[in-house]
Protein backbone atom coordinates (compact mmCIF):
# COMPACT_ATOMS: atom_id res chain seq x y z
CA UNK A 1 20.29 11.13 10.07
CA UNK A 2 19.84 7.40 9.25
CA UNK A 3 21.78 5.71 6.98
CA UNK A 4 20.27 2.67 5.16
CA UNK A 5 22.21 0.21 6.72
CA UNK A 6 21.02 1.38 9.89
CA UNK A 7 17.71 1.59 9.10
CA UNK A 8 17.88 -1.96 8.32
CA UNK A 9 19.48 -3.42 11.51
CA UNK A 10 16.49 -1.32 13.27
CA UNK A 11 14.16 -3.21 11.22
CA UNK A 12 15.36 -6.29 11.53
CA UNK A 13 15.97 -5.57 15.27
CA UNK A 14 12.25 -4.56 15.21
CA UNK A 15 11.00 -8.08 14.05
CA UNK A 16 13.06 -9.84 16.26
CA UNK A 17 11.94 -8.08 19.10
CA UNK A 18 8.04 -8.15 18.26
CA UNK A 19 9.04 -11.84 17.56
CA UNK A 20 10.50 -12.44 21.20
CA UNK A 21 7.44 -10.73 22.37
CA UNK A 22 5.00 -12.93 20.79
CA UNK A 23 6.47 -16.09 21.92
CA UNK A 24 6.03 -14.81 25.25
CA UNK A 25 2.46 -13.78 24.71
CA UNK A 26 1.74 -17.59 22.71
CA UNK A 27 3.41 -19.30 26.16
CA UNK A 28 1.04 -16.99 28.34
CA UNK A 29 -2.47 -16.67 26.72
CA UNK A 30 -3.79 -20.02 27.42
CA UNK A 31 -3.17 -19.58 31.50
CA UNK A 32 -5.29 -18.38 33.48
CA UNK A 33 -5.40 -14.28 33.70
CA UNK A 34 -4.78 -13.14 37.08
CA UNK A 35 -7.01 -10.02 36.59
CA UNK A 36 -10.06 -10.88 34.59
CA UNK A 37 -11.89 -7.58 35.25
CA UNK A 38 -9.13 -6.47 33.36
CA UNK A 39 -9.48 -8.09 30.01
CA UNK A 40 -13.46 -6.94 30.77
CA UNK A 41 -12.32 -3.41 30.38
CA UNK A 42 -10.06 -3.58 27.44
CA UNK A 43 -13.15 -5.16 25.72
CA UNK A 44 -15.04 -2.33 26.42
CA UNK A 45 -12.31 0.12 25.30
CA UNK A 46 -12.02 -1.38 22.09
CA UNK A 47 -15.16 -2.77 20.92
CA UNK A 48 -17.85 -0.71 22.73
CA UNK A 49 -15.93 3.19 22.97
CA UNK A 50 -14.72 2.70 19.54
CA UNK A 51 -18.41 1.70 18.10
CA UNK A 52 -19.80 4.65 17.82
CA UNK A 53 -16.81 6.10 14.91
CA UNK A 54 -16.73 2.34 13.70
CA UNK A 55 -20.70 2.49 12.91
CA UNK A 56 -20.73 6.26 11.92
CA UNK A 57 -17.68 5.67 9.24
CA UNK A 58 -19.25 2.41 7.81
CA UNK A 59 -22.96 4.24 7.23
CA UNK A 60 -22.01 7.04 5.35
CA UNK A 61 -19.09 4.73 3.70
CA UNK A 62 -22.11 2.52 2.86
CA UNK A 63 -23.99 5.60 1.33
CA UNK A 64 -21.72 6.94 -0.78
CA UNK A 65 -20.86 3.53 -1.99
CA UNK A 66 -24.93 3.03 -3.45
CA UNK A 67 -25.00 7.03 -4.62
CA UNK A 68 -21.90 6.41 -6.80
CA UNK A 69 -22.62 2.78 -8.13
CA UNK A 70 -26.29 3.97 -8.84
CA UNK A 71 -25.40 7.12 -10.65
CA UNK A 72 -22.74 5.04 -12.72
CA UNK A 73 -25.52 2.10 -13.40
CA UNK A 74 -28.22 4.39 -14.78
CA UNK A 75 -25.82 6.16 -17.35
CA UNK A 76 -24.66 2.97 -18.16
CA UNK A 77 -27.81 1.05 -18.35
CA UNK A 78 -30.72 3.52 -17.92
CA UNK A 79 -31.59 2.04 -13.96
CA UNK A 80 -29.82 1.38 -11.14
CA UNK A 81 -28.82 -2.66 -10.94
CA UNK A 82 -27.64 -4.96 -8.13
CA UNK A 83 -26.91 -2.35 -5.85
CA UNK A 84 -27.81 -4.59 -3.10
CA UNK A 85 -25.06 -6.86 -4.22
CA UNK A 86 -22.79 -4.51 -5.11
CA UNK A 87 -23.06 -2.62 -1.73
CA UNK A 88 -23.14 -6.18 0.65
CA UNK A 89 -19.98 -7.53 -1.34
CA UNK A 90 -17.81 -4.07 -0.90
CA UNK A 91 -18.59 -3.73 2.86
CA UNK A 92 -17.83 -7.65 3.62
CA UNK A 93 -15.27 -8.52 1.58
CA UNK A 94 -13.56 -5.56 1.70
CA UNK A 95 -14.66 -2.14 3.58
CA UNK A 96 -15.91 -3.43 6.67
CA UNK A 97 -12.84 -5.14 7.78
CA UNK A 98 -10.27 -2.47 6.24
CA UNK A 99 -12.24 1.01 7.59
CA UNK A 100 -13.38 -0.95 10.94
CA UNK A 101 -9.38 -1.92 11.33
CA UNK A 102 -8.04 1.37 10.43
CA UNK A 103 -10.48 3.40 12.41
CA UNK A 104 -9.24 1.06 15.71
CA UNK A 105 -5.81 1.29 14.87
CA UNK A 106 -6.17 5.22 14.76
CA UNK A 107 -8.52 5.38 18.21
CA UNK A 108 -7.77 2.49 20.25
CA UNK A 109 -3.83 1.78 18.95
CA UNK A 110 -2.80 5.20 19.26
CA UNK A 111 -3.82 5.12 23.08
CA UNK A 112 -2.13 1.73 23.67
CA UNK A 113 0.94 2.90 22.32
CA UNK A 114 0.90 5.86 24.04
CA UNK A 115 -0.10 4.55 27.27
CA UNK A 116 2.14 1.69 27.65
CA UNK A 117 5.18 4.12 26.47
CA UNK A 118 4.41 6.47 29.07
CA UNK A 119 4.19 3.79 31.67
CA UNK A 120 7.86 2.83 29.80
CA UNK A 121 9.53 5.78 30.31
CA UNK A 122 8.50 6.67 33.66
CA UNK A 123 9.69 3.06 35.12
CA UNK A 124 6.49 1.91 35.65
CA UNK A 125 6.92 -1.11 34.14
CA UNK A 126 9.84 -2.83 36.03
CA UNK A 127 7.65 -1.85 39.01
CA UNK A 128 5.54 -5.03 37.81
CA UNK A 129 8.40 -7.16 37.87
CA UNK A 130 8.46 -6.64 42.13
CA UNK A 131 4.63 -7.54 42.10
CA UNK A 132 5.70 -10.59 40.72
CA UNK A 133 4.41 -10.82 37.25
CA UNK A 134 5.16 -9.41 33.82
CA UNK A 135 4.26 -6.42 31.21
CA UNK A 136 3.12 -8.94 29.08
CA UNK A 137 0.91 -10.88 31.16
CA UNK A 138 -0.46 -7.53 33.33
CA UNK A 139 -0.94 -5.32 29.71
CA UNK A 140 -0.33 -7.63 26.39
CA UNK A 141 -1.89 -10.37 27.10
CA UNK A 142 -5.76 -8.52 27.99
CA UNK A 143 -5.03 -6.49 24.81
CA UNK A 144 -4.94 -9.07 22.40
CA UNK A 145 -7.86 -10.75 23.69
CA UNK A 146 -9.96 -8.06 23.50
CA UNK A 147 -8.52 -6.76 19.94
CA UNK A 148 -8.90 -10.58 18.89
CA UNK A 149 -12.43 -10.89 20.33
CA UNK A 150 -14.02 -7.25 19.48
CA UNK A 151 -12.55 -6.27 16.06
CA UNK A 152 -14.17 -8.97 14.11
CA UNK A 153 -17.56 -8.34 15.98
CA UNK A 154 -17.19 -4.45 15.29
CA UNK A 155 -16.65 -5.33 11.73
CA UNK A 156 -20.05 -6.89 11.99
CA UNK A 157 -21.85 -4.71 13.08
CA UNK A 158 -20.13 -2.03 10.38
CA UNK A 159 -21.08 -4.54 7.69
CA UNK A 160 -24.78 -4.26 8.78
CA UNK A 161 -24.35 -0.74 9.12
CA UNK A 162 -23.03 0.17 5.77
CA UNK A 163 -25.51 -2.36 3.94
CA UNK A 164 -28.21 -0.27 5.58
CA UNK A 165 -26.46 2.62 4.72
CA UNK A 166 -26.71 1.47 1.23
CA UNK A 167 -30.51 0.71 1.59
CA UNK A 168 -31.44 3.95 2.57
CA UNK A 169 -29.86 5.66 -0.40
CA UNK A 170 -31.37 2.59 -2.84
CA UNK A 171 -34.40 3.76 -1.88
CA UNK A 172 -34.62 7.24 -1.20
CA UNK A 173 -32.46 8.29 -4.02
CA UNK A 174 -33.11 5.68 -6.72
CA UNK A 175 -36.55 4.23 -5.94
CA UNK A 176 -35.61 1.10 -5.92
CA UNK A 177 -37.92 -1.62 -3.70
CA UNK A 178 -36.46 -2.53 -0.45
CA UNK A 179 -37.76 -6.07 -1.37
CA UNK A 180 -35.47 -6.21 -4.42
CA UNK A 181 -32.67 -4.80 -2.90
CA UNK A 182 -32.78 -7.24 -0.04
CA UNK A 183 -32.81 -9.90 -2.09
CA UNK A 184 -30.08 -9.11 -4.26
CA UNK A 185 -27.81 -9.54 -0.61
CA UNK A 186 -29.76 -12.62 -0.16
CA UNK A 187 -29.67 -14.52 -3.30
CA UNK A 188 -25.70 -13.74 -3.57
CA UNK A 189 -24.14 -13.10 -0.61
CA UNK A 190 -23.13 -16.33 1.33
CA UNK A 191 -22.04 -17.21 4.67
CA UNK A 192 -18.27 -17.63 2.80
CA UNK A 193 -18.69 -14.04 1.89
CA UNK A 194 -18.84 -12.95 5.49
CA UNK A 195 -16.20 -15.47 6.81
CA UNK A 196 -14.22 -14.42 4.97
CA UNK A 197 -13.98 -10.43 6.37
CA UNK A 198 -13.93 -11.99 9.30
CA UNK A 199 -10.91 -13.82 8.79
CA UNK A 200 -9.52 -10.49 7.29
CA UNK A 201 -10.44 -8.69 10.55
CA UNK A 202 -9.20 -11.32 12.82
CA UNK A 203 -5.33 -10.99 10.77
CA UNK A 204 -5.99 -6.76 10.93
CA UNK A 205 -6.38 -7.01 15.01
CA UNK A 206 -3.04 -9.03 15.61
CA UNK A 207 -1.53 -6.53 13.26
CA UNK A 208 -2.51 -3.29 15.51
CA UNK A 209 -2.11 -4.71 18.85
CA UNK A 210 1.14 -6.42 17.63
CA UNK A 211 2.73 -3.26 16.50
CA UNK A 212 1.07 -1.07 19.10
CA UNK A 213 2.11 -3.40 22.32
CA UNK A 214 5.57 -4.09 20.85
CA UNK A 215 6.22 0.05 20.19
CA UNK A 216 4.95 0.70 23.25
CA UNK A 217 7.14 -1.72 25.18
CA UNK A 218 10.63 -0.45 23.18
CA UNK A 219 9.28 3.49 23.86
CA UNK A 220 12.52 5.43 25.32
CA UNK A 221 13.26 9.09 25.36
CA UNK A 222 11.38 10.63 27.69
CA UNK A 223 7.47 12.54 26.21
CA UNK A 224 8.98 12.98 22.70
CA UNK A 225 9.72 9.11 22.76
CA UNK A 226 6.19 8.23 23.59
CA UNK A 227 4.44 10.85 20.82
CA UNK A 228 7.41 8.85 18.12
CA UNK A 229 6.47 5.78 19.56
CA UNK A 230 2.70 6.46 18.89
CA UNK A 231 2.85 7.77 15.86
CA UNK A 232 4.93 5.43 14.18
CA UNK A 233 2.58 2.48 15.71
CA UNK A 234 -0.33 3.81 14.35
CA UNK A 235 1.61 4.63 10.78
CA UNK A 236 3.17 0.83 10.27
CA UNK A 237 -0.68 -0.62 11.43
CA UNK A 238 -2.31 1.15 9.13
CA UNK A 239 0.12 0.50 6.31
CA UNK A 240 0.54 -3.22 7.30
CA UNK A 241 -3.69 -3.67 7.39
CA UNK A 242 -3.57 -2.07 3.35
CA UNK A 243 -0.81 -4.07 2.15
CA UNK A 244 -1.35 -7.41 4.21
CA UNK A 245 -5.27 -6.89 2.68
CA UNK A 246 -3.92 -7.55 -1.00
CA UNK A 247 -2.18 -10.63 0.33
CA UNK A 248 -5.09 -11.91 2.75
CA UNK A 249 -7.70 -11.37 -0.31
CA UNK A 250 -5.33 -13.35 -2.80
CA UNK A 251 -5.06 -15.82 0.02
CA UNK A 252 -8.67 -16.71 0.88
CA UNK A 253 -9.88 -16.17 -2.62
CA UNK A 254 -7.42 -19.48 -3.81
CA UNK A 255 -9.27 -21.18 -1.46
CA UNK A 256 -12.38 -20.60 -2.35
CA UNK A 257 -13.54 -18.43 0.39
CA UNK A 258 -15.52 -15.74 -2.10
């Protein structure tokens, strides 16, 4: 068992290792990629695959959202009210950058982790050093393009998603116009609305593929070591998108972006 003040040489080992890392990945991003194709692929493996889940989560998210703010706004007031606003704000500012994070960090993160631990423990990895490059230009370095590229467009398309969500309860279940609920998202939502969950989900990808790369690369143990590895990458992302989200939100919001 862990004692505390080992726990807290391994986490300050931790951050100076995922430090090291990223000033390797900062010195390497801007050159160019010896394997394009490659950062082509991780793309599609975490925007495109993880769509689906992404869109699925943020529709019903979006649904429940307008069933329980309508039910509470015609007890309160006798009619449902500004359930277009309501609905737009919550999956912008909020739920579409936090569920389309967590759901990546759970589908795609879990398989980085996993992946580059296995290629870890099986001595893959100093292979790459006789081929003449690095792990983190051959693996990290497509990874956080793609996480830093798809996430914010997957968050949206689950903004769009769980507005419509939202509309199709509005009107099914309240009666509510379609007009009027589409322009209660136009007449208060803004474009500083939706920049800023984008700047949310922009922070949320360097978190996962931060923590996921950096686990990954530190995996040792043998299979065990790779199912820790992964499950403690996927545990600090999601845990670091929650809490970093309070800070982000008080962040943006004192300067003026809501």
């Amino acid at each position: 068992m862990k004692t505390p003040v080992r726990k807290i040489l391994n986490t300050a080992e931790s951050v100076t290792g995922g430090w090291r890392m990223l000033k390797t990945v900062a010195s390497l991003i801007f050159r160019k990629p010896d394997d394009p194709v490659n950062i082509y692929r991780q793309m599609v493996r975490v925007g495109y695959e993880s769509l689906p889940i992404v869109l699925l989560s943020a529709l019903f998210t979006g649904m429940v959202l307008a069933l329980q703010s309508g039910v509470a706004s015609t007890r309160i007031f006798d009619q449902a009210l500004f359930m277009g606003t309501l609905v737009s704000f919550s999956m912008v500012l909020e739920l579409g950058p936090v569920l389309t994070a967590i759901v990546i960090a759970g589908r795609v993160g879990a398989s980085i982790t996993a992946e580059i631990a296995t290629m870890k423990v099986s001595e893959q990895l100093d292979a790459l050093y006789t081929l003449g490059t690095t792990p983190e230009k051959y693996l990290v370095i497509p990874l956080f393009i793609s996480m830093l590229i798809m996430v914010p467009i997957a968050t949206l398309f689950a903004n769009i998603t769980g507005v419509f969500g939202g509309y199709v309860i509005a009107v099914s279940r309240f009666n509510i116009p379609g007009s009027v609920y589409i322009n209660d998202i136009i007449t208060y939502l803004t474009n500083i609305h939706v920049l800023h969950g984008l700047i949310k989900s922009v922070f949320f990808a360097f978190i996962i593929v931060t923590v996921c790369c950096y686990k990954g690369l530190t995996a040792s143990g043998g299979a065990s070591g790779v199912g820790r590895s992964t499950t403690r990458a996927v545990v600090v992302s999601i845990v670091s998108i929650l809490v970093s989200d309070y800070f982000l939100s008080t962040l943006l919001t004192s300067l003026g972006l809501i």
